[in-house]
C-alpha atoms as a PDB file:
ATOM      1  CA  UNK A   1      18.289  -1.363  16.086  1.00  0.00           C
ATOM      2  CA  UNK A   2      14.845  -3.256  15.086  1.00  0.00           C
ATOM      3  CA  UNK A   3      14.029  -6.089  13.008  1.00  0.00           C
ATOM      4  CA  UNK A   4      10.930  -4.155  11.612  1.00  0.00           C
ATOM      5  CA  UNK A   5      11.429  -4.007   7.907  1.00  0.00           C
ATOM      6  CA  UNK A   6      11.577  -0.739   5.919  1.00  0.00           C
ATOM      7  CA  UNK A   7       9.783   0.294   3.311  1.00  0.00           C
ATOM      8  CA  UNK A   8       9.596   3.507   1.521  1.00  0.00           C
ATOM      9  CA  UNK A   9       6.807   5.640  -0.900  1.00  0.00           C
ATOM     10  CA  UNK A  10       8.512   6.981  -3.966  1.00  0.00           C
ATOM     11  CA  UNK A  11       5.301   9.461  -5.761  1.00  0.00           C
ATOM     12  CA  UNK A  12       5.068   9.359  -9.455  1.00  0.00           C
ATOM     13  CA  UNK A  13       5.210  12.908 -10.108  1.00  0.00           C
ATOM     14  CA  UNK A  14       8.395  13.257 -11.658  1.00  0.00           C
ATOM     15  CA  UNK A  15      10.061  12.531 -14.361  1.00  0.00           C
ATOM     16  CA  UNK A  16      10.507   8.527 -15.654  1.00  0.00           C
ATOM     17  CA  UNK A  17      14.259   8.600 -15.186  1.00  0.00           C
ATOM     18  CA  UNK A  18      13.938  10.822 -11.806  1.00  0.00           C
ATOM     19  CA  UNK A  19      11.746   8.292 -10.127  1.00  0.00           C
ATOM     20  CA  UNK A  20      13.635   5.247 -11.160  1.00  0.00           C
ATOM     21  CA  UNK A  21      16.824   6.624  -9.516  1.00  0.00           C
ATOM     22  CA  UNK A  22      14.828   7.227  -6.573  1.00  0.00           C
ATOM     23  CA  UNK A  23      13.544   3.365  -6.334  1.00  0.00           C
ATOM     24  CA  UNK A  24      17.100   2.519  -7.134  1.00  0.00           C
ATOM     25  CA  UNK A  25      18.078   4.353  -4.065  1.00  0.00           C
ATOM     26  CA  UNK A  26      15.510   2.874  -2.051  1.00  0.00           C
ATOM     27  CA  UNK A  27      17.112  -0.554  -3.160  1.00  0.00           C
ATOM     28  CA  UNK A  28      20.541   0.413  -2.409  1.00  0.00           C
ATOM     29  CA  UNK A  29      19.809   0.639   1.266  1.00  0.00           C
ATOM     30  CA  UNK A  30      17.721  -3.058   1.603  1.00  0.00           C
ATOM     31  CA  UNK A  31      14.938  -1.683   2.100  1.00  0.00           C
ATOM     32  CA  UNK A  32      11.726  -4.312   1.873  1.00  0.00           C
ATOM     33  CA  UNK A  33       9.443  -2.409  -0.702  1.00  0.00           C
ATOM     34  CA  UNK A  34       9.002   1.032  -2.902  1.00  0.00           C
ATOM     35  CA  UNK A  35       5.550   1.531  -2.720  1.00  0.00           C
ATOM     36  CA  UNK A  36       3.940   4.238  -4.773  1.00  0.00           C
ATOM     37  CA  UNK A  37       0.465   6.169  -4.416  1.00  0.00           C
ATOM     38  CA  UNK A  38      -2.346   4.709  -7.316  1.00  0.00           C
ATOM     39  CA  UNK A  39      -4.360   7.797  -7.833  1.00  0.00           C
ATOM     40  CA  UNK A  40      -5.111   9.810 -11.365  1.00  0.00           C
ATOM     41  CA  UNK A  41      -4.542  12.774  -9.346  1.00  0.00           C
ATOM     42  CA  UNK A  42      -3.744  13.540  -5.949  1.00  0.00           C
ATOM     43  CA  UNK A  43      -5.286  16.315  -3.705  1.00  0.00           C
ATOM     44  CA  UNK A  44      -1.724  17.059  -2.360  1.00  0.00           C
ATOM     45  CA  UNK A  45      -0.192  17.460  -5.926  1.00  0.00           C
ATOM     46  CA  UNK A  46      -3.049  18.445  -7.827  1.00  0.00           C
ATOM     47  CA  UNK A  47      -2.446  20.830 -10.354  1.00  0.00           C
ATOM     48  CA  UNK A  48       0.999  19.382 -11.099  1.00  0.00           C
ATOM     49  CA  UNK A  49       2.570  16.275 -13.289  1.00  0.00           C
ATOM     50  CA  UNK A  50       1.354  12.673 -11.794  1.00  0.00           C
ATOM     51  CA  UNK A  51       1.775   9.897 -14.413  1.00  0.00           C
ATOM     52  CA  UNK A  52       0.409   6.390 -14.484  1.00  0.00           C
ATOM     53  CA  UNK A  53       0.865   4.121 -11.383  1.00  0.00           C
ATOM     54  CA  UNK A  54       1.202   1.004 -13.562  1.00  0.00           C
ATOM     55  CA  UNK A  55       3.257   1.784 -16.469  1.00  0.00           C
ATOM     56  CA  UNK A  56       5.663   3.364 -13.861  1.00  0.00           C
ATOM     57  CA  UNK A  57       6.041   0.457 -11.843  1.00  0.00           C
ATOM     58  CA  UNK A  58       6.371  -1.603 -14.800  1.00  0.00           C
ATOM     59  CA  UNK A  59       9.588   0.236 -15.601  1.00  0.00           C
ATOM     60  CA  UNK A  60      11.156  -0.149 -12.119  1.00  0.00           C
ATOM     61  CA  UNK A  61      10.415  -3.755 -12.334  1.00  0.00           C
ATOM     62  CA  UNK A  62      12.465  -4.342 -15.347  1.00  0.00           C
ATOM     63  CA  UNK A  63      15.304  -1.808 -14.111  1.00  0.00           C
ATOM     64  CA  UNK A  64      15.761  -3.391 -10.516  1.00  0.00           C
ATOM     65  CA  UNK A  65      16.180  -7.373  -9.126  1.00  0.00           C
ATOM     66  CA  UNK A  66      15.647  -7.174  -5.328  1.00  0.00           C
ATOM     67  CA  UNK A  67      13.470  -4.739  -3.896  1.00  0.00           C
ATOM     68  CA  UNK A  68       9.252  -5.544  -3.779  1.00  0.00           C
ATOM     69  CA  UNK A  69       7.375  -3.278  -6.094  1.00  0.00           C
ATOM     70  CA  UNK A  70       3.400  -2.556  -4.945  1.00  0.00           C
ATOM     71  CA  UNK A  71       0.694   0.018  -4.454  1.00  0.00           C
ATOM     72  CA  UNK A  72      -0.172   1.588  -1.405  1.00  0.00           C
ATOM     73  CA  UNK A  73      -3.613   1.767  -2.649  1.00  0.00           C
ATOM     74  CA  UNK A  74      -5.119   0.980  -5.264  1.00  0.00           C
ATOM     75  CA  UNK A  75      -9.035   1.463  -5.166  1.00  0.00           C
ATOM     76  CA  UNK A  76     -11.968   0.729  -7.012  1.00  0.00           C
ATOM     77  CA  UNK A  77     -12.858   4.475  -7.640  1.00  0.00           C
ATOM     78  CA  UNK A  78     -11.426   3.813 -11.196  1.00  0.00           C
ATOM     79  CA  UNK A  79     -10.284   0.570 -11.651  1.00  0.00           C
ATOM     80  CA  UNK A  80     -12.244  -2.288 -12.682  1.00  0.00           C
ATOM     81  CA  UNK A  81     -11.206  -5.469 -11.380  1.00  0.00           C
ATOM     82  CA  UNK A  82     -11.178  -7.427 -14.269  1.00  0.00           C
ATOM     83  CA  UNK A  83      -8.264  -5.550 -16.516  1.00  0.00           C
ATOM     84  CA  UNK A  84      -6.598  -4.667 -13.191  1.00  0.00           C
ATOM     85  CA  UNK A  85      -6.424  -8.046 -11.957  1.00  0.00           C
ATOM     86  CA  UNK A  86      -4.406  -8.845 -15.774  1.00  0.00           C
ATOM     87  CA  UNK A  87      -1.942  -5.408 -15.280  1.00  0.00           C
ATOM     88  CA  UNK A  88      -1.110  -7.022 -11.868  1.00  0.00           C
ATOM     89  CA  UNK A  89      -0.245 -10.364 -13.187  1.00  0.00           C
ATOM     90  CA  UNK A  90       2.047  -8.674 -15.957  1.00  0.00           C
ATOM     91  CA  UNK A  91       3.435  -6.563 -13.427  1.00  0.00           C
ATOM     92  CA  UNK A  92       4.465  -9.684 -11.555  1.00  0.00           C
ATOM     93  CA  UNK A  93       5.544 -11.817 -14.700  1.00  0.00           C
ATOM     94  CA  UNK A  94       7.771  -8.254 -15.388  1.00  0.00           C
ATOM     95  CA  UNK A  95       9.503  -8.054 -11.799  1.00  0.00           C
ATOM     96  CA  UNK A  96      10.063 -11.996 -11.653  1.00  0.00           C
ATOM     97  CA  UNK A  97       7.477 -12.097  -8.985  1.00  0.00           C
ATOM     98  CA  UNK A  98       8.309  -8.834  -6.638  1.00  0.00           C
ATOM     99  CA  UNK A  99       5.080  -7.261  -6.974  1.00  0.00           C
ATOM    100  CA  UNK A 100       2.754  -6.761  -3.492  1.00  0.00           C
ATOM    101  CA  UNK A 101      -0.807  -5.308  -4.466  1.00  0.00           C
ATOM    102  CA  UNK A 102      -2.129  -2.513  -1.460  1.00  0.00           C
ATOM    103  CA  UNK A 103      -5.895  -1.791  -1.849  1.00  0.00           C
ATOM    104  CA  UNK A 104      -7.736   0.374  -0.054  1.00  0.00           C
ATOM    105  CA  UNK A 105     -11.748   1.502  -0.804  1.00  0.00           C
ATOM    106  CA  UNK A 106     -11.268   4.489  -2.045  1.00  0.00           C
ATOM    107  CA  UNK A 107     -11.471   8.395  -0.313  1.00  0.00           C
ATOM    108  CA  UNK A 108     -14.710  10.663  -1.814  1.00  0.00           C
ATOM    109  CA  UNK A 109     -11.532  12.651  -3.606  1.00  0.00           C
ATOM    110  CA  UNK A 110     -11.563  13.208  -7.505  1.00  0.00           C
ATOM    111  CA  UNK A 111     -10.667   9.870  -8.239  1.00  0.00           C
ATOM    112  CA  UNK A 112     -13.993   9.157  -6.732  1.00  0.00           C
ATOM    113  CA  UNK A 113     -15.411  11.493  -9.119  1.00  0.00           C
ATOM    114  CA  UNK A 114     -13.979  11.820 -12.114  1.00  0.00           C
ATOM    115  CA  UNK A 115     -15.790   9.412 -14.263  1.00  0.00           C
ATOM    116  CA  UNK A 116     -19.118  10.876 -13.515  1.00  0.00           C
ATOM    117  CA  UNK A 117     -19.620   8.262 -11.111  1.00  0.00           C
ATOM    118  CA  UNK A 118     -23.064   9.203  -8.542  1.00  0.00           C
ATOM    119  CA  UNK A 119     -21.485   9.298  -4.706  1.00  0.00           C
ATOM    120  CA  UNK A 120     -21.707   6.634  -2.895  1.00  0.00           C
ATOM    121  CA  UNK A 121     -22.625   6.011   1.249  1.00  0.00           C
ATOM    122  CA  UNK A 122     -20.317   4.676   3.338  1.00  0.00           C
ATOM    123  CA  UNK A 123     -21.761   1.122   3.471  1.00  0.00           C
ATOM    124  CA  UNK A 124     -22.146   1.310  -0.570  1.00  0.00           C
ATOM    125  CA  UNK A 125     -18.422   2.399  -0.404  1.00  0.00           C
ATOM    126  CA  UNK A 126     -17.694  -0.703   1.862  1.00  0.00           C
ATOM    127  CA  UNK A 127     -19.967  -2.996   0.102  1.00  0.00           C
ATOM    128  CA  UNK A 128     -18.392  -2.499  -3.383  1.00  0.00           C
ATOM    129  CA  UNK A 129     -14.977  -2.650  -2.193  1.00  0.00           C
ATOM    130  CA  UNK A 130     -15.563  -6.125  -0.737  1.00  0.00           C
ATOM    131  CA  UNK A 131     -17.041  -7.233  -4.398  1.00  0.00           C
ATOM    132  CA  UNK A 132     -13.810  -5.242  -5.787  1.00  0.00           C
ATOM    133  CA  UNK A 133     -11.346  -7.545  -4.095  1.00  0.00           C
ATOM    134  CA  UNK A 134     -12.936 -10.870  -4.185  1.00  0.00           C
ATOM    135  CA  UNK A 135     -12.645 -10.553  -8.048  1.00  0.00           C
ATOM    136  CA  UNK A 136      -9.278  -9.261  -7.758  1.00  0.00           C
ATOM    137  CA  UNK A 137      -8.316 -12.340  -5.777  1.00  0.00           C
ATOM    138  CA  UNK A 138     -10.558 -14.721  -7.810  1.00  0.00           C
ATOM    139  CA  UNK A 139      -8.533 -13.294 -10.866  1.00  0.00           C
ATOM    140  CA  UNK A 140      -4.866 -13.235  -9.716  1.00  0.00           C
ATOM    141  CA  UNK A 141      -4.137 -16.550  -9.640  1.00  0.00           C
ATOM    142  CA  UNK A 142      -5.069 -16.915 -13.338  1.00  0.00           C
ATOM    143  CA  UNK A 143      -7.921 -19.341 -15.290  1.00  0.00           C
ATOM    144  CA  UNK A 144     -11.229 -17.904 -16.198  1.00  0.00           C
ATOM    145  CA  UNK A 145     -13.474 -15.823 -13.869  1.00  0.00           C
ATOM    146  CA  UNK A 146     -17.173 -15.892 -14.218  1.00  0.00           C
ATOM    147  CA  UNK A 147     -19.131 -13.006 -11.531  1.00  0.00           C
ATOM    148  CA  UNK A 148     -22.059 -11.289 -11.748  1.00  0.00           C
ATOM    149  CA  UNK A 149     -22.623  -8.597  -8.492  1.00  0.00           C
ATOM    150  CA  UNK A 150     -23.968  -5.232  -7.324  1.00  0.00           C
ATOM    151  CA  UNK A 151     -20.877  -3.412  -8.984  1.00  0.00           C
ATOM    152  CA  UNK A 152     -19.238  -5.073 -11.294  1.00  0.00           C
ATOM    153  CA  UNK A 153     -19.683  -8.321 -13.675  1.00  0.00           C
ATOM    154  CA  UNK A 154     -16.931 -10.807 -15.487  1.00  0.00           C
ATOM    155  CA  UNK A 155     -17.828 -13.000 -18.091  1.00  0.00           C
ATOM    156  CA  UNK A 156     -15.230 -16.102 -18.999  1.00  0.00           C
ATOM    157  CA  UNK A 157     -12.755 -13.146 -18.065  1.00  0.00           C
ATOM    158  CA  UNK A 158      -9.213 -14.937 -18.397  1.00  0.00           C
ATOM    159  CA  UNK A 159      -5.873 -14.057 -16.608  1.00  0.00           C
ATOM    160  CA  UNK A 160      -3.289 -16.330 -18.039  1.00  0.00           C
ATOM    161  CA  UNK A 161      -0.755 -17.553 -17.228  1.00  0.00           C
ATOM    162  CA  UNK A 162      -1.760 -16.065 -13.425  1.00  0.00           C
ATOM    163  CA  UNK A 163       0.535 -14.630 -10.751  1.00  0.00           C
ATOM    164  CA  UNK A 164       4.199 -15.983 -11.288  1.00  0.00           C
ATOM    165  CA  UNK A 165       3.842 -15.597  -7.276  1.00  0.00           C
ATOM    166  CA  UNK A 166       1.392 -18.555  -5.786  1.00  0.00           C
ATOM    167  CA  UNK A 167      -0.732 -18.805  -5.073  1.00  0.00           C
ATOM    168  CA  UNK A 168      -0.910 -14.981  -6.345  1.00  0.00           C
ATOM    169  CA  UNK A 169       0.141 -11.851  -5.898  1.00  0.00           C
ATOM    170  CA  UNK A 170       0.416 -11.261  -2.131  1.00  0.00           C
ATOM    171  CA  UNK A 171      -2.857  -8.544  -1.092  1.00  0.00           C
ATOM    172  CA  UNK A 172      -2.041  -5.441   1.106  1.00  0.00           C
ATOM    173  CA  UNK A 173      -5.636  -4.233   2.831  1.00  0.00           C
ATOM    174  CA  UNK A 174      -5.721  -0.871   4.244  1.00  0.00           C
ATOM    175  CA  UNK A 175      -8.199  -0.852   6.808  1.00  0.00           C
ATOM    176  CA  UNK A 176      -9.235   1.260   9.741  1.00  0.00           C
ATOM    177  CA  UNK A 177     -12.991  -0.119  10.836  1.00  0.00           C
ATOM    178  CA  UNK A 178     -14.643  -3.435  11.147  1.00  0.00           C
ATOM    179  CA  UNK A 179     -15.647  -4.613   7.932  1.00  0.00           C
ATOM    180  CA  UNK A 180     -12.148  -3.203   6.277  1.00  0.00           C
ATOM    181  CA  UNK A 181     -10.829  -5.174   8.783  1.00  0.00           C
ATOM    182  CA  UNK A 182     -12.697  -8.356   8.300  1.00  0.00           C
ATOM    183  CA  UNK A 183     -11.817  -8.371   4.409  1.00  0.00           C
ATOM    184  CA  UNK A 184      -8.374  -8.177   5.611  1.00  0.00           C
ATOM    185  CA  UNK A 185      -8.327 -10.609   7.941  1.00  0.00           C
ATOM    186  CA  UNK A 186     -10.033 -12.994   5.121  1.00  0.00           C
ATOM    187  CA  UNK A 187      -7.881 -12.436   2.370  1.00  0.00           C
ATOM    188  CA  UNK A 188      -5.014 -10.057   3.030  1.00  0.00           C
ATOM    189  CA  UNK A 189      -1.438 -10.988   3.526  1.00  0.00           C
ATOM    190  CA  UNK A 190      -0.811  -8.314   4.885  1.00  0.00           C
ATOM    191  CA  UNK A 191      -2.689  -5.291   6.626  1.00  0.00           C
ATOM    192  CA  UNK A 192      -1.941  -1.187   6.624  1.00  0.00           C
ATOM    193  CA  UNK A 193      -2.821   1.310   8.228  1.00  0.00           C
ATOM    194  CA  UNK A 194      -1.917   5.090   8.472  1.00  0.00           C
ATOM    195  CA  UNK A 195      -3.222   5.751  11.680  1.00  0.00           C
ATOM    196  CA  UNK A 196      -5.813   8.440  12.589  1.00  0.00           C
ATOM    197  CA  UNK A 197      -7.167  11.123  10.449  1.00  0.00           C
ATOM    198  CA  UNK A 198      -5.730  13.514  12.831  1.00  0.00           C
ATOM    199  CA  UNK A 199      -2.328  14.601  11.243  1.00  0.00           C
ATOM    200  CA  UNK A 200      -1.784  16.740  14.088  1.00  0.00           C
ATOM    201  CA  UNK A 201      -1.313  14.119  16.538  1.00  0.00           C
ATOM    202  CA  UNK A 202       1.959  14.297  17.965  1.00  0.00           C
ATOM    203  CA  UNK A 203       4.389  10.925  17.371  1.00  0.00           C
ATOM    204  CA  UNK A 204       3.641   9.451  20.383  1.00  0.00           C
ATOM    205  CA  UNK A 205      -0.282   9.902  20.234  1.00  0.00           C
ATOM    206  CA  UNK A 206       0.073   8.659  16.930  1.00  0.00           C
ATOM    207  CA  UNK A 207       1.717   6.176  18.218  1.00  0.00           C
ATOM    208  CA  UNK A 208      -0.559   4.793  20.715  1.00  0.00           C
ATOM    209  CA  UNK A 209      -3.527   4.976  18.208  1.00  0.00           C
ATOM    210  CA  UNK A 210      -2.174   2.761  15.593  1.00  0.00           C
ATOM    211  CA  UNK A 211      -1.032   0.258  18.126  1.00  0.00           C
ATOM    212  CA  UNK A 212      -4.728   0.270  19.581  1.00  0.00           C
ATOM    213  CA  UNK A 213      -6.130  -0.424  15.770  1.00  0.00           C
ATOM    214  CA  UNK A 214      -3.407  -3.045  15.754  1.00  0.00           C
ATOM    215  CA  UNK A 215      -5.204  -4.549  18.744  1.00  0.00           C
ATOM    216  CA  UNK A 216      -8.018  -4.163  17.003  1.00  0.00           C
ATOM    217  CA  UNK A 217      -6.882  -6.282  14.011  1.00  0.00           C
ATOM    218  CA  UNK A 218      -5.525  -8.614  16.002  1.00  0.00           C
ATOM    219  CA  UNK A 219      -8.644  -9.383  18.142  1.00  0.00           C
ATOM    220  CA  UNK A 220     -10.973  -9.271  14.074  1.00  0.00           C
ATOM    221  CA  UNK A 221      -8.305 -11.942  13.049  1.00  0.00           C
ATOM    222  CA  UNK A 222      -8.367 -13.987  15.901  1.00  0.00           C
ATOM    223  CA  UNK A 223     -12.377 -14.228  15.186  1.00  0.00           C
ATOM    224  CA  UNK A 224     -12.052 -14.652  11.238  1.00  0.00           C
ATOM    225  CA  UNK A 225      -9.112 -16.414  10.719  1.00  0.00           C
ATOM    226  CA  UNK A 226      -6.723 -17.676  14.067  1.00  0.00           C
ATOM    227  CA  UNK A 227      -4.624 -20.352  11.785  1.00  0.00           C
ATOM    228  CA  UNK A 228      -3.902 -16.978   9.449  1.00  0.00           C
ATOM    229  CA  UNK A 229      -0.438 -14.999   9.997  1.00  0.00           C
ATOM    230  CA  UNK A 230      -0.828 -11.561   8.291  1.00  0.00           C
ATOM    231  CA  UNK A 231       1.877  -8.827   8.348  1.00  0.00           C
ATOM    232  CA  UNK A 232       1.217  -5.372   9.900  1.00  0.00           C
ATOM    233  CA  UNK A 233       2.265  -2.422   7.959  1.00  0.00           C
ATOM    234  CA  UNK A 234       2.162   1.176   9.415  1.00  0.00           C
ATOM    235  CA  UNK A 235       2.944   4.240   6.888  1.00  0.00           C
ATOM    236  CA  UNK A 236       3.886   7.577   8.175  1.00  0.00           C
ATOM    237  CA  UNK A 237       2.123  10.306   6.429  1.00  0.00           C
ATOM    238  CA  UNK A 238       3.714  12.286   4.170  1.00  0.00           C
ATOM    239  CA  UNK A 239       4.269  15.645   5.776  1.00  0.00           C
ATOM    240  CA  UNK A 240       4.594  14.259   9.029  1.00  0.00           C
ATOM    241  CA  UNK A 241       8.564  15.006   9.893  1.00  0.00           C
ATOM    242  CA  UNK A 242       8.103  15.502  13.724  1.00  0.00           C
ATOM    243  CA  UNK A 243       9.465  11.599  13.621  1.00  0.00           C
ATOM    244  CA  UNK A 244      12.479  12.402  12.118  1.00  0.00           C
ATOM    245  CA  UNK A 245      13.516  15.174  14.203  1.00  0.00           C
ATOM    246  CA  UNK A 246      16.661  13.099  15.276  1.00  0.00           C
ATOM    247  CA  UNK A 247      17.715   9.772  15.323  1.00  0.00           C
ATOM    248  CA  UNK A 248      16.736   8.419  18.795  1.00  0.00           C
ATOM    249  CA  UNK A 249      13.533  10.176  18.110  1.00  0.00           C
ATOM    250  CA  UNK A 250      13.203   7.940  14.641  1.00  0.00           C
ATOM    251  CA  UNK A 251      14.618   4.572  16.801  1.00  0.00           C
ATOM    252  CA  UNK A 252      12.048   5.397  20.127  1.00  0.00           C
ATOM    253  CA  UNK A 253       8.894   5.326  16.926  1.00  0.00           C
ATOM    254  CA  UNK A 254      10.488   2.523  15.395  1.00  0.00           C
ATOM    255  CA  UNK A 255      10.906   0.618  18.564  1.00  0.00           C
ATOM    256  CA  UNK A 256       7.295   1.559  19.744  1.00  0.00           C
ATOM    257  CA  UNK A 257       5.647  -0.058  16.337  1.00  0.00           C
ATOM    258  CA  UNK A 258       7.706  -3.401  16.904  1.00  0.00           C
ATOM    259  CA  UNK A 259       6.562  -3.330  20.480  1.00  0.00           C
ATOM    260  CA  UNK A 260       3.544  -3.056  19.384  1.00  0.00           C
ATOM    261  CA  UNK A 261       3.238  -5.855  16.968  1.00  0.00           C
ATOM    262  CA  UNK A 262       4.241  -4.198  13.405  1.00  0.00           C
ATOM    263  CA  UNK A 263       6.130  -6.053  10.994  1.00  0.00           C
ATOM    264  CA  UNK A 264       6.805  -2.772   8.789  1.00  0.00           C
ATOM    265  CA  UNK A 265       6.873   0.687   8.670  1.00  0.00           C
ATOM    266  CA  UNK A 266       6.920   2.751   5.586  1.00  0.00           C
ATOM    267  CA  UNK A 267       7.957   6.388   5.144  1.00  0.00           C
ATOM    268  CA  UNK A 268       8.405   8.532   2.244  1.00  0.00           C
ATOM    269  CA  UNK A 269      11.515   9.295   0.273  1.00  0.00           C
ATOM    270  CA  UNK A 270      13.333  12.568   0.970  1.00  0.00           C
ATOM    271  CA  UNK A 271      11.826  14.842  -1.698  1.00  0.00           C
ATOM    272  CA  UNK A 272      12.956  17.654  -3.677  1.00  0.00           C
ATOM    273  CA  UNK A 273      10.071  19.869  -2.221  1.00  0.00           C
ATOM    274  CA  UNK A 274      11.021  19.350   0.911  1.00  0.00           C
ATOM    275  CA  UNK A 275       8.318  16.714   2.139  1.00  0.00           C
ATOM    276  CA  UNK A 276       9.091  13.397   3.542  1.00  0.00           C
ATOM    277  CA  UNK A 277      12.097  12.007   5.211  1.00  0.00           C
ATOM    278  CA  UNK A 278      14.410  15.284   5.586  1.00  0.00           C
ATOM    279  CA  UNK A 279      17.707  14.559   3.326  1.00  0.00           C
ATOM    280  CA  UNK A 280      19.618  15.040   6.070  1.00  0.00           C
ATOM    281  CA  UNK A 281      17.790  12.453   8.654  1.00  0.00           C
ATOM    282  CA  UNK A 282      17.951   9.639   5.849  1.00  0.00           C
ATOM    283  CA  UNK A 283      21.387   7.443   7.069  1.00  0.00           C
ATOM    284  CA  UNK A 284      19.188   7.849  10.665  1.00  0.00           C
ATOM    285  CA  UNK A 285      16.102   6.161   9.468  1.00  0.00           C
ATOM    286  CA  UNK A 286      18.003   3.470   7.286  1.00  0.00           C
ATOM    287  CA  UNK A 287      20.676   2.345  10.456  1.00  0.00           C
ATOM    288  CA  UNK A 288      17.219   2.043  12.787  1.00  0.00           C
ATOM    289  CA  UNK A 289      16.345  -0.658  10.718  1.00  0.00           C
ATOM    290  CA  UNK A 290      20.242  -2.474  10.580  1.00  0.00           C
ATOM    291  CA  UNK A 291      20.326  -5.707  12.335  1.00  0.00           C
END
């Protein structure tokens, strides 16, 4: 058994009253956080019903009282930091202060594209996602935000009351490289990763790259920020079930991520289609995390 914390993704492409049973669930067992995906589509489900990140969390924050409520990401491909920064607060004010806020810059997906936005390089990618969360953060906390950048501008743009958390809403970075890195290790409370690209790693290859990136994080945080404790959050992809063949399998993964400095790991709730934690695996992956 492991202290590392649990955490699970619930999708919103089902029905309102289908996915609040499912974060229900997910708070039945203790578990630290639902997270959800913050997407207006989703190359995975494409094609099928996705509804509204925020309205959908607003709903499990008024129909639950102890499990965290977040995003794992939100991005700037279509959200501008200014209302976002105000649905984040609300969300907060709604869930008495449960909300964490993941953010991530952004995959060239449709999201990327579907407001006729021109493509972007890698380093304009990386540029405006850095000017994308220090609004966000400026904002959070509530008063008036003044900011005129590259990307995006706020004039006497007011979030009150602010964060019912303080000094805001606590900010999840996903990060793989450098820079990502550095913003996380400047602001974030907490950092994520989902390993390599590579799905087809098997668990313990996966395994040894995301504690190497942890490494990394560690040594970018030591540089920015020594004085700063920031959690470390690895997700298991979605239709990766090699992990979950059985339960020693599950515990060997779980123990390898707190040996290797993790704080959390987050899978995905069994699913009707089949993907994420296997039904039958579930009481496995919930005892791991007993202490």
């Amino acid at each position: 058994m492991s202290p590392l914390a649990l955490s699970c993704v619930v999708l919103p492409d089902q029905p309102l009253a289908e996915f609040l049973a499912r974060v229900r669930d997910v708070e039945q067992t203790g578990a630290r956080t639902v997270w959800t995906y913050d997407h207006l589509s989703w190359a995975g489900l494409r094609g099928g019903p996705w509804f509204a990140t925020v309205p959908m969390l607003a709903a499990a924050a008024v129909t639950t009282t102890t499990v965290r409520l977040g995003t794992q990401v939100a991005t700037p491909n279509f959200r501008h930091p200014v209302p976002f920064a105000q649905e984040v607060m609300t969300l907060d004010h709604l869930s008495g202060g449960r909300v964490d806020l993941g953010v991530g810059a952004g995959a060239r997906d449709f999201d990327a594209r579907v407001l006729g936005q021109a493509e972007l390089t890698l380093r304009e990618r990386a540029d405006r996602f850095e000017e994308w969360v220090a609004l966000l953060v400026a904002g959070l906390p509530g008063g008036v935000t003044n900011h005129s950048g590259r990307y995006y501008t706020a004039v006497d743009a007011q979030t009150l009351p602010g964060s019912v958390q303080s000094p805001r809403v606590p900010l999840t970075v996903a990060a793989t490289g450098p820079r990502g890195m550095r913003l996380a290790a400047e602001h974030a409370d907490a950092w994520v990763t989902y390993g390599p690209y590579d799905r087809s790693l098997p668990p313990d290859e996966w395994l040894t790259a995301v504690a190497q990136q942890n490494e990394s994080f560690a040594a970018v945080l030591g540089e920015v920020a020594p004085d700063r404790c920031v959690r470390r959050i690895a997700q298991v992809a979605l239709d990766e079930q090699r992990p979950f063949a059985d339960a020693d399998t599950y515990a060997q993964l779980v123990q390898g991520l707190d040996d290797a400095g993790f704080d959390e790991v987050t899978v995905h709730w069994p699913r009707a289609d089949g993907r994420g934690v296997p039904v039958d695996r579930l009481d496995d992956v919930v005892a791991a995390h007993l202490v």
